[in-house]
PDB file of N, CA and C in Angstrom:
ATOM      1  N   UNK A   1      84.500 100.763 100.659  1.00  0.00           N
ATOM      2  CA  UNK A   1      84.568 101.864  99.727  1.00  0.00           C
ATOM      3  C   UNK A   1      83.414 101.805  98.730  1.00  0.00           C
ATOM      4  N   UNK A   2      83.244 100.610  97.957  1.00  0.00           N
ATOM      5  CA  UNK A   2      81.843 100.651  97.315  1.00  0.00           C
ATOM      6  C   UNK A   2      80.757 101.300  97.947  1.00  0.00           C
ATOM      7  N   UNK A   3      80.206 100.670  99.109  1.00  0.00           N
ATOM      8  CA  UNK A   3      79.301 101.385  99.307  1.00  0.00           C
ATOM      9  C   UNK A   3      79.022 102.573  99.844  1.00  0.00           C
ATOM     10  N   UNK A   4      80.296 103.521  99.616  1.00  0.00           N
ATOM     11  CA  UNK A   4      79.969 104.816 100.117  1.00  0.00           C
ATOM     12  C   UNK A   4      79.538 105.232  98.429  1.00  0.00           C
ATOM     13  N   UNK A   5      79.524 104.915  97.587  1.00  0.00           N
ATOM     14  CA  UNK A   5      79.239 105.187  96.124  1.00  0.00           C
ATOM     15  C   UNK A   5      77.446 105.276  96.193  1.00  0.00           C
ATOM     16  N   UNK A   6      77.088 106.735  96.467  1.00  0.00           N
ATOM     17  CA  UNK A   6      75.483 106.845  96.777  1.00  0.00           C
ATOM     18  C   UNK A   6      75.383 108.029  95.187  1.00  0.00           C
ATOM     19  N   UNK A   7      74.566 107.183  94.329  1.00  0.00           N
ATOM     20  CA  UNK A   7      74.183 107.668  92.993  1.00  0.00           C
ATOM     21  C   UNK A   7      73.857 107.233  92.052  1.00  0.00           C
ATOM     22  N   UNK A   8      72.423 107.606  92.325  1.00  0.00           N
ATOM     23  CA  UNK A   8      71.612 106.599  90.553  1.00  0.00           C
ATOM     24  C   UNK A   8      72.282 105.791  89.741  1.00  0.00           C
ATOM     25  N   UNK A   9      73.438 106.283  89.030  1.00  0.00           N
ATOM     26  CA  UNK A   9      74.156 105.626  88.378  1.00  0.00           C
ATOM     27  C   UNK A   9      75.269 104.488  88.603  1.00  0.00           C
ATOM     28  N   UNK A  10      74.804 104.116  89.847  1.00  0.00           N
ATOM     29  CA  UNK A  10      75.562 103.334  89.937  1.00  0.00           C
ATOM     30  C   UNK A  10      74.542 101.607  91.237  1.00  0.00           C
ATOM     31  N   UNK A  11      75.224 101.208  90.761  1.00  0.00           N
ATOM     32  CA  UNK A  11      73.850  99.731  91.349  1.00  0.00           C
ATOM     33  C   UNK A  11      73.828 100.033  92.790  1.00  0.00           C
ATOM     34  N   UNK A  12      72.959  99.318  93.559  1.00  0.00           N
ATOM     35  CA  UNK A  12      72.847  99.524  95.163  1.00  0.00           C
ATOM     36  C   UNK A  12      73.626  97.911  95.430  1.00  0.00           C
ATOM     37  N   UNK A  13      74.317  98.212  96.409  1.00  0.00           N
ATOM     38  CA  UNK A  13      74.741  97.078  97.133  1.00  0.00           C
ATOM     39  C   UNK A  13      73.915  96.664  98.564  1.00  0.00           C
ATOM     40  N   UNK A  14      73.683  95.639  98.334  1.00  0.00           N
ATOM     41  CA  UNK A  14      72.657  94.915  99.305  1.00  0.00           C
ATOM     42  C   UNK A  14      73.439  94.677 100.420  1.00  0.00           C
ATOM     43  N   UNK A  15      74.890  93.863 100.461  1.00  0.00           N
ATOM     44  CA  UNK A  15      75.289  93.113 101.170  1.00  0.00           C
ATOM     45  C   UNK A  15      77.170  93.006 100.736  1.00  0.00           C
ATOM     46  N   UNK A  16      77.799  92.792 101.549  1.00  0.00           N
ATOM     47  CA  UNK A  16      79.261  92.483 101.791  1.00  0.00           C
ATOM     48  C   UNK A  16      79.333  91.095 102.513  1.00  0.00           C
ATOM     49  N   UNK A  17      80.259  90.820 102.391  1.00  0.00           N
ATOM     50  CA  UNK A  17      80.464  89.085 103.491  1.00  0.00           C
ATOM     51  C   UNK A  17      81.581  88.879 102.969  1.00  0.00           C
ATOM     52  N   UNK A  18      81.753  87.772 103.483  1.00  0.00           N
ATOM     53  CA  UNK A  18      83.338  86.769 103.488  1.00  0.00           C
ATOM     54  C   UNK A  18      83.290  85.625 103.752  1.00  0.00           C
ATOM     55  N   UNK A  19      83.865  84.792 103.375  1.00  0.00           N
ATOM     56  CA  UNK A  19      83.643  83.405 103.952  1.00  0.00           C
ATOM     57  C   UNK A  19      85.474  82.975 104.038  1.00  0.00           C
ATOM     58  N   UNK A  20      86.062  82.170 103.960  1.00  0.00           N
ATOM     59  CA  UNK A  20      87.428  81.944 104.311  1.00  0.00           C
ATOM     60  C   UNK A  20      88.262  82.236 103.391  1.00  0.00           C
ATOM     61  N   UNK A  21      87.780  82.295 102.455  1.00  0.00           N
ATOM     62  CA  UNK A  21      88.966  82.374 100.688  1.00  0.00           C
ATOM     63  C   UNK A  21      88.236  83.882  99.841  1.00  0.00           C
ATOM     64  N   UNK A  22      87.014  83.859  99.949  1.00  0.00           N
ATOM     65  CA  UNK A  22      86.545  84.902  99.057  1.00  0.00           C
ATOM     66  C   UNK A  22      85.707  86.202  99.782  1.00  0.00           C
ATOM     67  N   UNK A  23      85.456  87.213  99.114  1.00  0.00           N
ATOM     68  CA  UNK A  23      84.723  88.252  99.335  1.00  0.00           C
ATOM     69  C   UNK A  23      83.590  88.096  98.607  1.00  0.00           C
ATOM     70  N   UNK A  24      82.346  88.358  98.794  1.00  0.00           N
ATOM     71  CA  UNK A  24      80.903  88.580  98.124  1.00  0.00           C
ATOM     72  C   UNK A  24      80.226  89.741  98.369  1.00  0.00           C
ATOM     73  N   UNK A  25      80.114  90.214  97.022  1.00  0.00           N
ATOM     74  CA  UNK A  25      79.323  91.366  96.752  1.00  0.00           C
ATOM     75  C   UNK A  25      77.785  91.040  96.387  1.00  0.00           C
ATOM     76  N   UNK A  26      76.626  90.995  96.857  1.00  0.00           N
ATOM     77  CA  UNK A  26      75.315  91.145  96.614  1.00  0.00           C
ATOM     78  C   UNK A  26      74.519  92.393  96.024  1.00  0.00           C
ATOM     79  N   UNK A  27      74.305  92.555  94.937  1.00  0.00           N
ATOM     80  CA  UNK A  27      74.519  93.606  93.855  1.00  0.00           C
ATOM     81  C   UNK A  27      72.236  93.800  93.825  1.00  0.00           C
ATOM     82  N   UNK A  28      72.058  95.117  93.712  1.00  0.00           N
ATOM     83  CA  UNK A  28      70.365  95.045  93.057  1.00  0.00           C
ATOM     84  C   UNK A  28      70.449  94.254  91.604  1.00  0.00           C
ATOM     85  N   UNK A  29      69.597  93.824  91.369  1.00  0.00           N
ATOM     86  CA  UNK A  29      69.427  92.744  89.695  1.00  0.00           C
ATOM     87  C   UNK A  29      69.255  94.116  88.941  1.00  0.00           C
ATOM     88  N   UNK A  30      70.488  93.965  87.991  1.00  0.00           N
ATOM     89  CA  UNK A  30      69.781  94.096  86.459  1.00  0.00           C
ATOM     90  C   UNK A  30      69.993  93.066  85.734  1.00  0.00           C
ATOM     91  N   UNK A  31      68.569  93.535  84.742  1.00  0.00           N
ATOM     92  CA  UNK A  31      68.508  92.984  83.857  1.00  0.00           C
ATOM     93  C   UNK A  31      69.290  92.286  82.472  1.00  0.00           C
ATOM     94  N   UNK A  32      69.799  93.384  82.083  1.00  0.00           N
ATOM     95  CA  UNK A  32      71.093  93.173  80.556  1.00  0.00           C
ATOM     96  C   UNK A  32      71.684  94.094  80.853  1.00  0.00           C
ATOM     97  N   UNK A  33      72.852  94.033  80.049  1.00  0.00           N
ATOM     98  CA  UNK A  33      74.208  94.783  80.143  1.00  0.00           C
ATOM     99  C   UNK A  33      74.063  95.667  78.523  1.00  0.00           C
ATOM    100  N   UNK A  34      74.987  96.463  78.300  1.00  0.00           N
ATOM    101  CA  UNK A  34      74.918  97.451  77.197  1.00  0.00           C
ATOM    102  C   UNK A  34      75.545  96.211  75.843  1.00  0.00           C
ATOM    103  N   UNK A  35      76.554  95.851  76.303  1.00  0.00           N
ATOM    104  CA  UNK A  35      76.835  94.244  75.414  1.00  0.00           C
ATOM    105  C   UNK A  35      75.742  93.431  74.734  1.00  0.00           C
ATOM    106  N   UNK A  36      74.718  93.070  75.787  1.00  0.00           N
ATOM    107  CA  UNK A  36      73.650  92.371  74.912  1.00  0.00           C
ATOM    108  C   UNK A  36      72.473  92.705  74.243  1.00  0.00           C
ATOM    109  N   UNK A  37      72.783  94.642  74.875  1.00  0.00           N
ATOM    110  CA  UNK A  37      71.658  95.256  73.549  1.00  0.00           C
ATOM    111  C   UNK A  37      72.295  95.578  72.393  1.00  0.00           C
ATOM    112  N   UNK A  38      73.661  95.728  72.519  1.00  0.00           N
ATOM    113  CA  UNK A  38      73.941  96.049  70.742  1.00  0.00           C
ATOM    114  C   UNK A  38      72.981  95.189  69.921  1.00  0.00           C
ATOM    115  N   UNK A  39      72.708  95.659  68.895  1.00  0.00           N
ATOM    116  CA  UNK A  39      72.050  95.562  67.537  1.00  0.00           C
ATOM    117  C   UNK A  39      69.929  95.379  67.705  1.00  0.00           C
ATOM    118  N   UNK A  40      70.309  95.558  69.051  1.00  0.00           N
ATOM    119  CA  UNK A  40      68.359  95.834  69.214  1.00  0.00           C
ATOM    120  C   UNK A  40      68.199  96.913  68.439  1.00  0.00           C
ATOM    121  N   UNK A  41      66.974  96.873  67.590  1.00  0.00           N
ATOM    122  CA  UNK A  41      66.490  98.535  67.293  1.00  0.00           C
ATOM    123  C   UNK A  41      66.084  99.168  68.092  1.00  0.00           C
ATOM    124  N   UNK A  42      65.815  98.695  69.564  1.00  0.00           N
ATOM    125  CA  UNK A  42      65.290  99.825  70.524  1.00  0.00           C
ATOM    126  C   UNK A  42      66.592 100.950  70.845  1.00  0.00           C
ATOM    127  N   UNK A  43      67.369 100.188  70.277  1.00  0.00           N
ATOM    128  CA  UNK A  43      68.585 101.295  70.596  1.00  0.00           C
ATOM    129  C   UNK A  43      69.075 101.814  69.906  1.00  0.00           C
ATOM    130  N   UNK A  44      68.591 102.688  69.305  1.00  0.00           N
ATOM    131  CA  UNK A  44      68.196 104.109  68.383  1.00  0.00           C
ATOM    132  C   UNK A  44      69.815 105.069  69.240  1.00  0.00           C
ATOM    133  N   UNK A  45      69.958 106.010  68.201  1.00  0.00           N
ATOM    134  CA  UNK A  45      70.580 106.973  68.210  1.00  0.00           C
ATOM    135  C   UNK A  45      70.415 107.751  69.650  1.00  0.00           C
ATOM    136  N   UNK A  46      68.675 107.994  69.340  1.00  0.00           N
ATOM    137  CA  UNK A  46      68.344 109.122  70.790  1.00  0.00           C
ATOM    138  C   UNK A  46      68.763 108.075  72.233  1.00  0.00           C
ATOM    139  N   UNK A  47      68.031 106.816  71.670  1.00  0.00           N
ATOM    140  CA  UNK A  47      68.582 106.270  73.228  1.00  0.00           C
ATOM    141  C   UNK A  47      70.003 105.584  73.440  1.00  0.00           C
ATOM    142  N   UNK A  48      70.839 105.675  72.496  1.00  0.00           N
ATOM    143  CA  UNK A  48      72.425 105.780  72.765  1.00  0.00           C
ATOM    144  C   UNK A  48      73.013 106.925  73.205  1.00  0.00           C
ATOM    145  N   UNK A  49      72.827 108.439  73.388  1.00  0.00           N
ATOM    146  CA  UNK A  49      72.469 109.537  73.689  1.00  0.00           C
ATOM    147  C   UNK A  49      72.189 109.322  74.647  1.00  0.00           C
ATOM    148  N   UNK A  50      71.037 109.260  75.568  1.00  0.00           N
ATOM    149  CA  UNK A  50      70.715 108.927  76.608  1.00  0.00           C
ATOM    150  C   UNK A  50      71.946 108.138  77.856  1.00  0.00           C
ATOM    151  N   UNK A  51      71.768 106.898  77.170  1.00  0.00           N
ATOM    152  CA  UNK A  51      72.854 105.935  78.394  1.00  0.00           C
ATOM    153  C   UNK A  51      74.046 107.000  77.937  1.00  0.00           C
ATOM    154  N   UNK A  52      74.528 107.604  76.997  1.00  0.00           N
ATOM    155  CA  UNK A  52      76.234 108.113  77.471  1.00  0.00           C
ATOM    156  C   UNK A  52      75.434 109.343  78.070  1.00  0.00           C
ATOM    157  N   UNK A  53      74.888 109.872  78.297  1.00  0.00           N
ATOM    158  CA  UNK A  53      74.596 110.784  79.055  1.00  0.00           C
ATOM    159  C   UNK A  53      74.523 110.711  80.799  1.00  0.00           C
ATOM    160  N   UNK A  54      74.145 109.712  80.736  1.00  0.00           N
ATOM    161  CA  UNK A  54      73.848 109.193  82.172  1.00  0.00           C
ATOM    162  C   UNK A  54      75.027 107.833  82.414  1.00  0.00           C
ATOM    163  N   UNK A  55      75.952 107.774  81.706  1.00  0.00           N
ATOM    164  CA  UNK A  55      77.165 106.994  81.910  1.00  0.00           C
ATOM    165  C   UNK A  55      77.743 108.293  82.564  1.00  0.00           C
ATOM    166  N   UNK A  56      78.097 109.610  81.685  1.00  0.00           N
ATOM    167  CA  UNK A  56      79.211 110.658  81.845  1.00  0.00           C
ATOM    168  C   UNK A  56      78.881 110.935  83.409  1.00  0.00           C
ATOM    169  N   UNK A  57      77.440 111.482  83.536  1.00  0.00           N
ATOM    170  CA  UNK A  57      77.187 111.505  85.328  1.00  0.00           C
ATOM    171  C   UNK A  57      77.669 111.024  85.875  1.00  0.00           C
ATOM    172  N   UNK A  58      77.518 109.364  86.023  1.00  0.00           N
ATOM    173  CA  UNK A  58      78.240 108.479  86.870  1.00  0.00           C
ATOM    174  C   UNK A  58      79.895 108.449  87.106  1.00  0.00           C
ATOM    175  N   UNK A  59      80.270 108.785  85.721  1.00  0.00           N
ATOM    176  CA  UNK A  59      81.544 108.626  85.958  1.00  0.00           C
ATOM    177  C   UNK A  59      82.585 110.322  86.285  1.00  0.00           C
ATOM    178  N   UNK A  60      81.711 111.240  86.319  1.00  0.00           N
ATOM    179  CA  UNK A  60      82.151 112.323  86.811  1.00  0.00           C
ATOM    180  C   UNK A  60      81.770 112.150  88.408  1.00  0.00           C
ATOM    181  N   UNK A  61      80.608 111.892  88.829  1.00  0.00           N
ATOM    182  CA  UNK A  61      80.436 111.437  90.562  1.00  0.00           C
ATOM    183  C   UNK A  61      82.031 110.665  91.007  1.00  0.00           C
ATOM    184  N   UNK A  62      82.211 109.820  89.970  1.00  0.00           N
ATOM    185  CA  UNK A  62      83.299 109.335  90.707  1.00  0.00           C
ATOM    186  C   UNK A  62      84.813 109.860  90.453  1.00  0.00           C
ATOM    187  N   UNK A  63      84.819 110.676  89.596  1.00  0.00           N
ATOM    188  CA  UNK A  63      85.977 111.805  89.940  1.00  0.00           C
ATOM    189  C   UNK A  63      85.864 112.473  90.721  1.00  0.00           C
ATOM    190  N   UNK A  64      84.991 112.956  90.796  1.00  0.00           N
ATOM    191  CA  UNK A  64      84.575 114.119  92.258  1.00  0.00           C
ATOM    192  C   UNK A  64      85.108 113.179  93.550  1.00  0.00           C
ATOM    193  N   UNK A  65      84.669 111.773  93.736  1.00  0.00           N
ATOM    194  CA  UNK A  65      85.257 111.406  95.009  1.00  0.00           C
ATOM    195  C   UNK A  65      86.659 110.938  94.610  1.00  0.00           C
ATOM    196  N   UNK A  66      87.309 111.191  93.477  1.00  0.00           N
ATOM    197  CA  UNK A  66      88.543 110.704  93.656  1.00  0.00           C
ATOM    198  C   UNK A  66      88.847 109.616  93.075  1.00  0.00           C
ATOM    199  N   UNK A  67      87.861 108.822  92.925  1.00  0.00           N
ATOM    200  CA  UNK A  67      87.863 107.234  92.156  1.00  0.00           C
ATOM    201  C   UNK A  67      87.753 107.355  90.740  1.00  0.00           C
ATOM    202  N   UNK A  68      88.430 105.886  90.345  1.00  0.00           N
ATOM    203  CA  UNK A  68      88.507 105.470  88.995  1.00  0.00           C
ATOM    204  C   UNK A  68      87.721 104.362  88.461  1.00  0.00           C
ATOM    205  N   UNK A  69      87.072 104.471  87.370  1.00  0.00           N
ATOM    206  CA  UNK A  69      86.583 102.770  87.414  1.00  0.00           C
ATOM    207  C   UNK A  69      86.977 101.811  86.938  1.00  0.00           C
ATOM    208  N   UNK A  70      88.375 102.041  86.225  1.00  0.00           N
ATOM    209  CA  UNK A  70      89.140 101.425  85.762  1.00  0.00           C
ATOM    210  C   UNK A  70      89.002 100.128  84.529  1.00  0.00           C
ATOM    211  N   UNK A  71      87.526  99.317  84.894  1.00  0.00           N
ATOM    212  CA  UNK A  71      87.438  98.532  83.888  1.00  0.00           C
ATOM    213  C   UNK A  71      86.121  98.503  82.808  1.00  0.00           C
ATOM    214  N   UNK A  72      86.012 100.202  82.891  1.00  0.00           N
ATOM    215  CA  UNK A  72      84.680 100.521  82.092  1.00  0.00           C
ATOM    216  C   UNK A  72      84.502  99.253  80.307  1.00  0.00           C
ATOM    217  N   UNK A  73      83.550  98.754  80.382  1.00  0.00           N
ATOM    218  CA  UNK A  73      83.084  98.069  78.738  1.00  0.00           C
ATOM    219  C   UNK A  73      82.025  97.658  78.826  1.00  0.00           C
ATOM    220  N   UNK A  74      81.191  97.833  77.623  1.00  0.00           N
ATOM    221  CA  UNK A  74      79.910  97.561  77.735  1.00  0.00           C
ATOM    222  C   UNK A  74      79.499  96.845  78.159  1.00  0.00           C
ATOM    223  N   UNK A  75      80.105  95.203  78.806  1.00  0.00           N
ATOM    224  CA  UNK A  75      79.389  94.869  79.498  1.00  0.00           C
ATOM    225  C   UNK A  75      79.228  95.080  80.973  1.00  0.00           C
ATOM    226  N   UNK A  76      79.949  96.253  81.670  1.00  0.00           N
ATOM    227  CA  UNK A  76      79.763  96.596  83.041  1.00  0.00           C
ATOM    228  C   UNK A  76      78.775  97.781  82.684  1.00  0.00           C
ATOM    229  N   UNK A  77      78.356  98.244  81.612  1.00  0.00           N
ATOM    230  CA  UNK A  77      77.390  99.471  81.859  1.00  0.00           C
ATOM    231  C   UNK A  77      76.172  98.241  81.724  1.00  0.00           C
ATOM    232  N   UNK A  78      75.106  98.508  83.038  1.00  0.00           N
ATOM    233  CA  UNK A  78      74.079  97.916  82.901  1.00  0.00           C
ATOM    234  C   UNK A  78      72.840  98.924  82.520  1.00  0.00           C
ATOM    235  N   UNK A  79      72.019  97.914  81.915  1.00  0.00           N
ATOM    236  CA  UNK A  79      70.696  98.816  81.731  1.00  0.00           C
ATOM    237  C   UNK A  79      69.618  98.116  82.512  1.00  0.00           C
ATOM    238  N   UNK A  80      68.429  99.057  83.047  1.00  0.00           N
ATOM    239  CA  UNK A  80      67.583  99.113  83.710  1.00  0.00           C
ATOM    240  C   UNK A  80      66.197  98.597  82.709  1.00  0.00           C
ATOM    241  N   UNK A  81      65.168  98.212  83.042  1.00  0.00           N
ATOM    242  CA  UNK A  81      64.201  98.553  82.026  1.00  0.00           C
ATOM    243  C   UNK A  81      63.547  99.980  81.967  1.00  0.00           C
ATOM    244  N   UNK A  82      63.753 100.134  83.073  1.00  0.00           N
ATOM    245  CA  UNK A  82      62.610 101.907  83.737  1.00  0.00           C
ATOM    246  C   UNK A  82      63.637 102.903  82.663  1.00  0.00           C
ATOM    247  N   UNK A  83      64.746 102.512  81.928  1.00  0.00           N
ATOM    248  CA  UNK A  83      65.539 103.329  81.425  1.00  0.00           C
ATOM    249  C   UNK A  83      67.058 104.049  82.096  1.00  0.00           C
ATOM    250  N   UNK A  84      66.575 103.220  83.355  1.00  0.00           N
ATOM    251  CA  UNK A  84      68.367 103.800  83.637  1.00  0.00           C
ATOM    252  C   UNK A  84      69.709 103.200  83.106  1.00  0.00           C
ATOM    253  N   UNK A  85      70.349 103.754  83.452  1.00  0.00           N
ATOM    254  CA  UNK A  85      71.838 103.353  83.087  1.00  0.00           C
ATOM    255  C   UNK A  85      72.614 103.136  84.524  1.00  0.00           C
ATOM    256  N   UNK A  86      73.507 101.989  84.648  1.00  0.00           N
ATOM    257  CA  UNK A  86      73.982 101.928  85.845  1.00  0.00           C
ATOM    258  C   UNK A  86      75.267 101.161  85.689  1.00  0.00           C
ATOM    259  N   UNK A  87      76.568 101.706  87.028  1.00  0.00           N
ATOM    260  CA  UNK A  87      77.620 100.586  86.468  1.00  0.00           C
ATOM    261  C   UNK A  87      77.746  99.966  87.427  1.00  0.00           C
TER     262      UNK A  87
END
């Protein structure tokens, strides 16, 4: 089911597997999470604006298919350096 989730806003999955006890998800790298930019000054008003803007996308894509994300908090919204937002 993850990886039918095709949309900017949300990370690319590389890889699925299993081994005898667990499942592994292989995720694209980001960098920091929305958690460890609180109190940067790069994160101005306009660019708090921004990520909920491109959070709301993501999380309307996934009403449209029906899904929930159930454990949205700043530290699952990741940030990009190029400026994206991703969960």
């Amino acid at each position: 089911m993850l990886q039918s989730i095709q949309h900017p806003g949300f990370v690319t999955i590389h890889e699925i597997y299993s081994d005898t006890t667990f499942y592994h998800v292989v995720y694209e790298h980001m960098p920091r999470s929305l958690q460890e930019a609180i109190g940067n000054p790069y994160l101005n008003r306009q660019r708090l604006a921004a990520i909920v803007g491109q959070l709301v996308e993501a999380l309307v894509h996934l009403e449209r298919m029906g899904l929930q994300h159930g454990r949205l908090s700043c530290s699952r919204i990741l940030l990009h350096p190029s400026g994206r937002v991703k969960l």
